[in-house]
Every structure is written in structure tokens, then in C-alpha cells.
N, C-alpha and C. Protein backbone atom coordinates (compact mmCIF):
# COMPACT_ATOMS: atom_id res chain seq x y z
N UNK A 1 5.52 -14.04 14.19
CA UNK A 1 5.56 -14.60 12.85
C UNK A 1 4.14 -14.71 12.26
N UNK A 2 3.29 -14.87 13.34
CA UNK A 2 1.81 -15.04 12.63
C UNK A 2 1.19 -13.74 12.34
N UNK A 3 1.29 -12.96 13.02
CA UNK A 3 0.96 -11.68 12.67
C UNK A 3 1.74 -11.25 11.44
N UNK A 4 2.84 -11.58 11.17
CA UNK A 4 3.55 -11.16 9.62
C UNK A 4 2.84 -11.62 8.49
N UNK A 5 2.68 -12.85 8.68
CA UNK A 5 1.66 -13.52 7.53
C UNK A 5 0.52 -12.98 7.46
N UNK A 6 -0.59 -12.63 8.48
CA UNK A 6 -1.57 -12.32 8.44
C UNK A 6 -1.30 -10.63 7.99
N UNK A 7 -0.41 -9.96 7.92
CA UNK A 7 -0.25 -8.68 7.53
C UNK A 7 0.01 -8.46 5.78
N UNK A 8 1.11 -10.02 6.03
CA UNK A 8 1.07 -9.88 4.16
C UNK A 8 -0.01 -10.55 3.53
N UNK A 9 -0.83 -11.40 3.82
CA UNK A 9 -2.08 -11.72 3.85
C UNK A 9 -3.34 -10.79 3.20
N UNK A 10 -3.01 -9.44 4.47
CA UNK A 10 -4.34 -8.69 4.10
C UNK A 10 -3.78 -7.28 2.84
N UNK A 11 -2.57 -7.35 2.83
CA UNK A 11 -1.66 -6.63 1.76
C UNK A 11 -1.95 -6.86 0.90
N UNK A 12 -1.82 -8.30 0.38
CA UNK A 12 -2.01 -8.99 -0.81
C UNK A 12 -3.86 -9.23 -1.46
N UNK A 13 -4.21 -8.98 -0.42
CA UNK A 13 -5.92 -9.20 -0.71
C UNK A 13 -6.11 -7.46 -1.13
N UNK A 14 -5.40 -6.41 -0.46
CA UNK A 14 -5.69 -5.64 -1.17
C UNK A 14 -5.37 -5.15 -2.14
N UNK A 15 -4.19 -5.63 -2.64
CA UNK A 15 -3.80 -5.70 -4.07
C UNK A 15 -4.87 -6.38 -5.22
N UNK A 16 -5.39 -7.64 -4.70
CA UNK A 16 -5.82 -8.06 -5.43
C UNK A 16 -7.66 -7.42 -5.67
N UNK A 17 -7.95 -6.91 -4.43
CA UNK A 17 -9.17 -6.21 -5.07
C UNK A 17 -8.49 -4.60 -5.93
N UNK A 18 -7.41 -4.04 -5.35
CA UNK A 18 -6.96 -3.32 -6.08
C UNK A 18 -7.20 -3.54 -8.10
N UNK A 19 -6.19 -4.71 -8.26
CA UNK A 19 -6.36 -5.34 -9.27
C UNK A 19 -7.71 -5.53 -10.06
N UNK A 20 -8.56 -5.68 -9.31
CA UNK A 20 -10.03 -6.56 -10.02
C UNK A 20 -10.67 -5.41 -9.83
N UNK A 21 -10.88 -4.08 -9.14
CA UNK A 21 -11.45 -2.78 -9.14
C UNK A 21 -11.09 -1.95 -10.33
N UNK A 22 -9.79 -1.82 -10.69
CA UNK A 22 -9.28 -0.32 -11.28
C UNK A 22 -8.30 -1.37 -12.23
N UNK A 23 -8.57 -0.88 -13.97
CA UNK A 23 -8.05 -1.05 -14.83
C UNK A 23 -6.84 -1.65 -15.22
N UNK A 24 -5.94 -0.55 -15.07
CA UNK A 24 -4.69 -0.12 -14.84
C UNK A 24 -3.93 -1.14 -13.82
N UNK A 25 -4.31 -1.70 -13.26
CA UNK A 25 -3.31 -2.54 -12.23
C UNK A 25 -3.45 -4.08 -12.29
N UNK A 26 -2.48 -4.43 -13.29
CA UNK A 26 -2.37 -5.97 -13.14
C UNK A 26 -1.59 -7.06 -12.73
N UNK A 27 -1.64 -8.39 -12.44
CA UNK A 27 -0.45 -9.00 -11.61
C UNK A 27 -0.54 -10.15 -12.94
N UNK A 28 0.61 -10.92 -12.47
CA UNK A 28 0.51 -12.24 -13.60
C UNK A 28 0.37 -13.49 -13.07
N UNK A 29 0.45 -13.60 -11.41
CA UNK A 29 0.68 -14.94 -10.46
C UNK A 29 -0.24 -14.40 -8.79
N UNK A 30 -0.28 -15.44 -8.58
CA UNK A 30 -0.42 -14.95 -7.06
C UNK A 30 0.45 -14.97 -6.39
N UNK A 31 1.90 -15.55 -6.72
CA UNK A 31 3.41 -15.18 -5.93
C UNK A 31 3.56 -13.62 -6.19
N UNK A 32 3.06 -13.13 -7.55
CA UNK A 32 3.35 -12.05 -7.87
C UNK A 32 2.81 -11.25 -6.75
N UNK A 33 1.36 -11.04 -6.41
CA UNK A 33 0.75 -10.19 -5.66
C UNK A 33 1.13 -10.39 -3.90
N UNK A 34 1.76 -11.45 -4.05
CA UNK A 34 1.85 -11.60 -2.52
C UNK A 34 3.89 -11.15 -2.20
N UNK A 35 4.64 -11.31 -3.51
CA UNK A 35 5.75 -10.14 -3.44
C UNK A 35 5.48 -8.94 -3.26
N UNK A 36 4.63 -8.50 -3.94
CA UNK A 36 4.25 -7.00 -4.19
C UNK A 36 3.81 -6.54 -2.97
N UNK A 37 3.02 -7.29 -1.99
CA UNK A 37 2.74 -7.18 -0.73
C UNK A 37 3.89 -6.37 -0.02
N UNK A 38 4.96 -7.76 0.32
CA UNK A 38 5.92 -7.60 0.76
C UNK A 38 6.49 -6.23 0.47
N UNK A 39 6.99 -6.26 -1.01
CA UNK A 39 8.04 -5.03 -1.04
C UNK A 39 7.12 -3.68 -0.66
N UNK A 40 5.61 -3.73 -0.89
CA UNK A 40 4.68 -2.63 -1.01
C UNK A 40 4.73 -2.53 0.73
N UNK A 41 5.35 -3.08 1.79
CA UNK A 41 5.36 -3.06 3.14
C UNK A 41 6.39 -2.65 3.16
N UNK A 42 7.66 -2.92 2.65
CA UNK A 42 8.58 -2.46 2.95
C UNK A 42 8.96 -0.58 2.65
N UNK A 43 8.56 -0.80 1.31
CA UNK A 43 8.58 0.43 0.64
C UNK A 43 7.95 1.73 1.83
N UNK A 44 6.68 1.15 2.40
CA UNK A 44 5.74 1.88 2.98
C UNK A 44 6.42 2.44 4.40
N UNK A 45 7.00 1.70 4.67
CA UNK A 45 8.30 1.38 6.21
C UNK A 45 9.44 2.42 5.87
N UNK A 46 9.89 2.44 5.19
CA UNK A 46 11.16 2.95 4.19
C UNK A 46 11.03 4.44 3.15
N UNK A 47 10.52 4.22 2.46
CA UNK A 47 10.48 5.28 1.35
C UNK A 47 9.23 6.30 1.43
N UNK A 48 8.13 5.92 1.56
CA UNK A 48 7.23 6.84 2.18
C UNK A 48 7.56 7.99 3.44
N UNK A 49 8.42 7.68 4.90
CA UNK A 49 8.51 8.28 5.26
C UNK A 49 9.03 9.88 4.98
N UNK A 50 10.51 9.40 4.23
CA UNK A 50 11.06 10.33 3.42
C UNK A 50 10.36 10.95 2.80
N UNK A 51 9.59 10.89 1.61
CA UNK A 51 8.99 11.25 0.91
C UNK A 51 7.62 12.41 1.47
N UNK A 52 7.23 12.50 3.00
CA UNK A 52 6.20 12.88 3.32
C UNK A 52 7.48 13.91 3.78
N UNK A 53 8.15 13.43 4.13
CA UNK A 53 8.97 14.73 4.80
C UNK A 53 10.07 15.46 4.13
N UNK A 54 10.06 15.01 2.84
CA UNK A 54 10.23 16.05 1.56
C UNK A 54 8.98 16.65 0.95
N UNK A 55 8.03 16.49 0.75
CA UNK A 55 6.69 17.03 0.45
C UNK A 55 5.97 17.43 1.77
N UNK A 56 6.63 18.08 2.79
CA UNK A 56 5.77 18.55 3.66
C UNK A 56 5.07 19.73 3.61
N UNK A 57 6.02 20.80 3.07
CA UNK A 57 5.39 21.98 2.78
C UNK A 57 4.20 21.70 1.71
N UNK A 58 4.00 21.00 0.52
CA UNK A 58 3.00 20.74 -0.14
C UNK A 58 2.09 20.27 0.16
N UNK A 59 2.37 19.66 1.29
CA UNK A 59 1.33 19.08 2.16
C UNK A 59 0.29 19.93 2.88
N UNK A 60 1.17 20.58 3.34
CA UNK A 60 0.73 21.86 4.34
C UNK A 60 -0.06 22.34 3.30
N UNK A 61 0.21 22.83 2.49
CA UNK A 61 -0.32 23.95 1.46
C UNK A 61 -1.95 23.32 0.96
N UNK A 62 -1.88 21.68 0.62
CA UNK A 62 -2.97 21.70 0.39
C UNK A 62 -3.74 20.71 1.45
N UNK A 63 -3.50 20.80 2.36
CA UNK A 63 -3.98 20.36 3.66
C UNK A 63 -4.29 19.16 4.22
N UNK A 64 -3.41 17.89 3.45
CA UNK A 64 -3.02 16.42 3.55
C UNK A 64 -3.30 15.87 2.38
N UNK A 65 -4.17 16.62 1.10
CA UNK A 65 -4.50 15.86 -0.14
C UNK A 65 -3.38 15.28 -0.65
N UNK A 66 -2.38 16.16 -0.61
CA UNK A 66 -0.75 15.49 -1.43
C UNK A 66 0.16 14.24 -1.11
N UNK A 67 -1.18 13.75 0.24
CA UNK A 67 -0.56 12.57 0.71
C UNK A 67 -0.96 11.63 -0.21
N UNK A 68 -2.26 11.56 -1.04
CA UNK A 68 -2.67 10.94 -2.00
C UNK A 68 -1.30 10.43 -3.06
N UNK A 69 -1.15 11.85 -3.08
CA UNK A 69 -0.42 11.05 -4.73
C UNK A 69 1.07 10.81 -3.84
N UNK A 70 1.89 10.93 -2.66
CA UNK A 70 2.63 10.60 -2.03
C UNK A 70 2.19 8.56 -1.78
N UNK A 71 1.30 8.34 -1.45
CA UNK A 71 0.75 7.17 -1.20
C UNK A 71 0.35 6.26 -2.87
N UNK A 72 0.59 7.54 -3.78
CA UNK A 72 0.34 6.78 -5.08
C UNK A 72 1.50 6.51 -5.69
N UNK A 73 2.45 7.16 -5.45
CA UNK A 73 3.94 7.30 -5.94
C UNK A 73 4.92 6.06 -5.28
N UNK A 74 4.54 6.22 -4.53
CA UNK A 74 5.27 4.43 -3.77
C UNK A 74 4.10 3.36 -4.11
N UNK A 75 3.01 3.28 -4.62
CA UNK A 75 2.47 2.24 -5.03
C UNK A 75 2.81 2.23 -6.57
N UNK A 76 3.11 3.46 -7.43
CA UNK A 76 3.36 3.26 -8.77
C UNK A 76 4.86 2.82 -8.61
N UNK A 77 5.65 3.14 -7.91
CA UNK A 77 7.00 2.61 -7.86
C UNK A 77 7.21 1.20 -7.31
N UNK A 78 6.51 0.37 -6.84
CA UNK A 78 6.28 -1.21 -6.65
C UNK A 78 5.80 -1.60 -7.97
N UNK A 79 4.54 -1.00 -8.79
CA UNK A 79 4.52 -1.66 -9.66
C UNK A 79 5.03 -1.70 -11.16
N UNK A 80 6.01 -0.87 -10.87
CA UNK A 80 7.53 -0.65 -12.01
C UNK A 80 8.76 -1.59 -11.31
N UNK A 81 8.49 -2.49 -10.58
CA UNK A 81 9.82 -3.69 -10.36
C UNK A 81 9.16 -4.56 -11.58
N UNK A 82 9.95 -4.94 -12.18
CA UNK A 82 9.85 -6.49 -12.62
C UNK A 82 9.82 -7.63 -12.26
N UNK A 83 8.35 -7.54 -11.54
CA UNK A 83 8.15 -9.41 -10.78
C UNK A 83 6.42 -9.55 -11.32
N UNK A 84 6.39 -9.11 -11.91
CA UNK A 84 4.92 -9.81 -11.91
C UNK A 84 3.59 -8.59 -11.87
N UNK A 85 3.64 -7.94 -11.06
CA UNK A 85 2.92 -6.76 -10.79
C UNK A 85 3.04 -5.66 -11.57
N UNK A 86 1.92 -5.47 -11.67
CA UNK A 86 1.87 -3.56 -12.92
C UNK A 86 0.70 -2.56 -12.80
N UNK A 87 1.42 -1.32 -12.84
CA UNK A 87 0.44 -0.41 -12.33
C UNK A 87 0.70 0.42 -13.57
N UNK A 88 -0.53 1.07 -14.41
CA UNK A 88 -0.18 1.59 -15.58
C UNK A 88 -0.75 3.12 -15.26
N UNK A 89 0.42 3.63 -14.56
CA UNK A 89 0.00 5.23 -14.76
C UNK A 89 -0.13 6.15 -13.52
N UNK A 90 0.16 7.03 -13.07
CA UNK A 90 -0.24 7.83 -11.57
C UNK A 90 -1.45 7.60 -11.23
N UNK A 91 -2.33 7.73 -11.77
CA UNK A 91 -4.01 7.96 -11.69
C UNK A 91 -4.22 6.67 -10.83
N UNK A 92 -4.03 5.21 -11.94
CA UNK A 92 -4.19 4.12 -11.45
C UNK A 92 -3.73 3.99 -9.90
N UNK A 93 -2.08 4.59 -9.97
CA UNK A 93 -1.41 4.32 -8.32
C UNK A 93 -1.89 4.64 -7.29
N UNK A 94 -2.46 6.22 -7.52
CA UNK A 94 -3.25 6.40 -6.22
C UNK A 94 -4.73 6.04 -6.23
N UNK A 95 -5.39 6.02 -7.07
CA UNK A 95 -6.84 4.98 -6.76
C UNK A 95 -6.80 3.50 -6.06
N UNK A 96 -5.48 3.05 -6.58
CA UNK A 96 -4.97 1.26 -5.69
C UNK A 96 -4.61 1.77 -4.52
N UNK A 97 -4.07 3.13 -4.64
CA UNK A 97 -3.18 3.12 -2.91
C UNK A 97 -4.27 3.50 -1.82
N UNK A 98 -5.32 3.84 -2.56
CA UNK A 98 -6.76 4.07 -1.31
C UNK A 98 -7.18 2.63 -1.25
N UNK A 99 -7.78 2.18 -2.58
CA UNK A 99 -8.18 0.73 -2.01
C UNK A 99 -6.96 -0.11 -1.29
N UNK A 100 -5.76 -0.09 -1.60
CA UNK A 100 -5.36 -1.26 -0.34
C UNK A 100 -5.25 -0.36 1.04
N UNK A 101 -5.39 0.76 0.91
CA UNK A 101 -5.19 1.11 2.38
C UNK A 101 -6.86 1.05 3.29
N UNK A 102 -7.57 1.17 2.29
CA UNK A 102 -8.43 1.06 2.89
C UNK A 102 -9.04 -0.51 3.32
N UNK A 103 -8.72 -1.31 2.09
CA UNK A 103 -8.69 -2.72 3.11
C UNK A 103 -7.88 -3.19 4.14
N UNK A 104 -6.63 -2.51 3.91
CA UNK A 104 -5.29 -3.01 5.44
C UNK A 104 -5.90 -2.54 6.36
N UNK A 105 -6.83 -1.19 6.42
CA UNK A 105 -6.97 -0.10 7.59
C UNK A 105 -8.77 -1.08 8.32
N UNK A 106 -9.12 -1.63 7.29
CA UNK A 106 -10.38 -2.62 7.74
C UNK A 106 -9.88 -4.05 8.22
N UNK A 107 -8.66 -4.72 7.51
CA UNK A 107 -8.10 -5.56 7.59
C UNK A 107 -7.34 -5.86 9.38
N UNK A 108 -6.65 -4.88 9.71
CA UNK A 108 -6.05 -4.46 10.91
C UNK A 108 -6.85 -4.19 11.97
N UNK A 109 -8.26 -3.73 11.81
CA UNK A 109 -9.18 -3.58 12.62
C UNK A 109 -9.70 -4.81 13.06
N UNK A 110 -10.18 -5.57 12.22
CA UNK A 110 -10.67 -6.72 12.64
C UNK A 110 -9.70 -7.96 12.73
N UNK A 111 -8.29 -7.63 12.78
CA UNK A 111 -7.66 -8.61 13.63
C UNK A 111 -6.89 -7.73 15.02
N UNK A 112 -7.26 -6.91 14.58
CA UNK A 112 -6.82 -5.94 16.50
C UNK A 112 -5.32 -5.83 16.09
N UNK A 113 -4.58 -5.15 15.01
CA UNK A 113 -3.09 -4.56 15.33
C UNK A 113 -2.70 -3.51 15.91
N UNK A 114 -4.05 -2.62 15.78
CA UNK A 114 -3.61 -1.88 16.52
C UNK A 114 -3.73 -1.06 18.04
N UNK A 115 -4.25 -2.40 18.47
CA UNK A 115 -4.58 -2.69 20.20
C UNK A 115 -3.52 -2.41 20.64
N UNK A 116 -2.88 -1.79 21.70
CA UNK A 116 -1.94 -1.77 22.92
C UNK A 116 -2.50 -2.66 23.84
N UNK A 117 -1.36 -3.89 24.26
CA UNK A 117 -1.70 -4.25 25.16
C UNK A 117 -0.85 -3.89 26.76
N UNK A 118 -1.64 -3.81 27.64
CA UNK A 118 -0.67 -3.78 29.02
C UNK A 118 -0.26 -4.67 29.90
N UNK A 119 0.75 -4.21 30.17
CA UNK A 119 1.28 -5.39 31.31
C UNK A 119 1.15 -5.16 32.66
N UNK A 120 0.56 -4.66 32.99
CA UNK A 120 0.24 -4.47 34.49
C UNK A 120 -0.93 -5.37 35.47
């Protein structure tokens, strides 16, 4: 359970530098950004997979760049729900979808998620 919080935690912080970096992406609450977390985890769990493995050949073709706007397309589609959160435009989606990935991917590091631990 603590690790969930601390995951939507560092989600939501990157939304919110998302937000305060790049134009185009605004929230109206901090419940707002910390939903957006959530569904932006779920989405990422869920709809991304698909999506990479319908755009694989495009992928291939241009040699992982198309993961960009794959990673921008599920962040512009979180911020077209009606709760609070807004992302105005493709451009905007994938410039937010590097900055929060790049804070989750700093975020995760320095709390160790993605350590294996052993039992032996």
C-alpha cells in the first residue's frame, strides 16, 4: 500500500512539473492532478500496451521514435476526461509524456522499484 502512494505520489509530481514546464497542460485542483495520476497509471497498465502492439511495425520503421507520440497519445487521452486536467494538443502530450516519464523513471530510482529482491 505504501509503495502505491508513493507511486501516485511521484505521478502526480510529474504532472505537476509537467504542468508548470509546457503551456498547454493545465489542472484546476490538486485532487485533479493526483486523479490524473491514477487514471494516467492505469491507462499506462492497460491501453498503452495495445497500442505499442498495434503500432509496431511503425515502430520498427522508425526505430522506437513512434513510441513518443504512442506515450503522447495516452497522455493526451487522460487529459480529454473531464476531471480537472487538460492537455491542449498532441505536441503538448508528448512533451508532458517525457517529462513525467522522466521524473517517474528518476522518481523510481531513488526509491528502489525497481530492485529485485531475493529470497535465498
Amino acid at each position: 500500500m505504501f509503495g502505491f502512494i508513493i507511486r501516485l505520489l511521484i505521478g502526480a509530481a510529474g504532472l505537476w512539473l509537467a504542468a508548470f514546464l509546457i503551456h498547454g497542460i493545465h489542472y484546476d485542483s490538486l485532487l485533479a492532478l493526483i486523479i490524473a495520476a491514477a487514471i494516467l497509471g492505469v491507462a499506462n497498465a492497460i491501453v498503452r500496451p495495445i497500442l505499442i502492439i498495434l503500432t509496431l511495425p511503425i515502430s520498427i520503421l522508425t526505430l522506437g521514435l513512434f513510441l513518443f507520440v504512442v506515450n503522447g497519445a495516452v497522455f493526451w487521452l487522460v487529459g480529454q476526461l473531464p476531471f480537472g486536467f487538460h492537455v491542449d494538443g498532441l505536441l503538448n502530450a508528448i512533451l508532458g509524456a517525457i517529462v513525467t516519464g522522466l521524473v517517474s523513471w528518476i522518481g523510481h530510482a531513488i526509491f528502489g522499484f525497481h530492485k529485485v529482491e531475493r529470497t535465498s
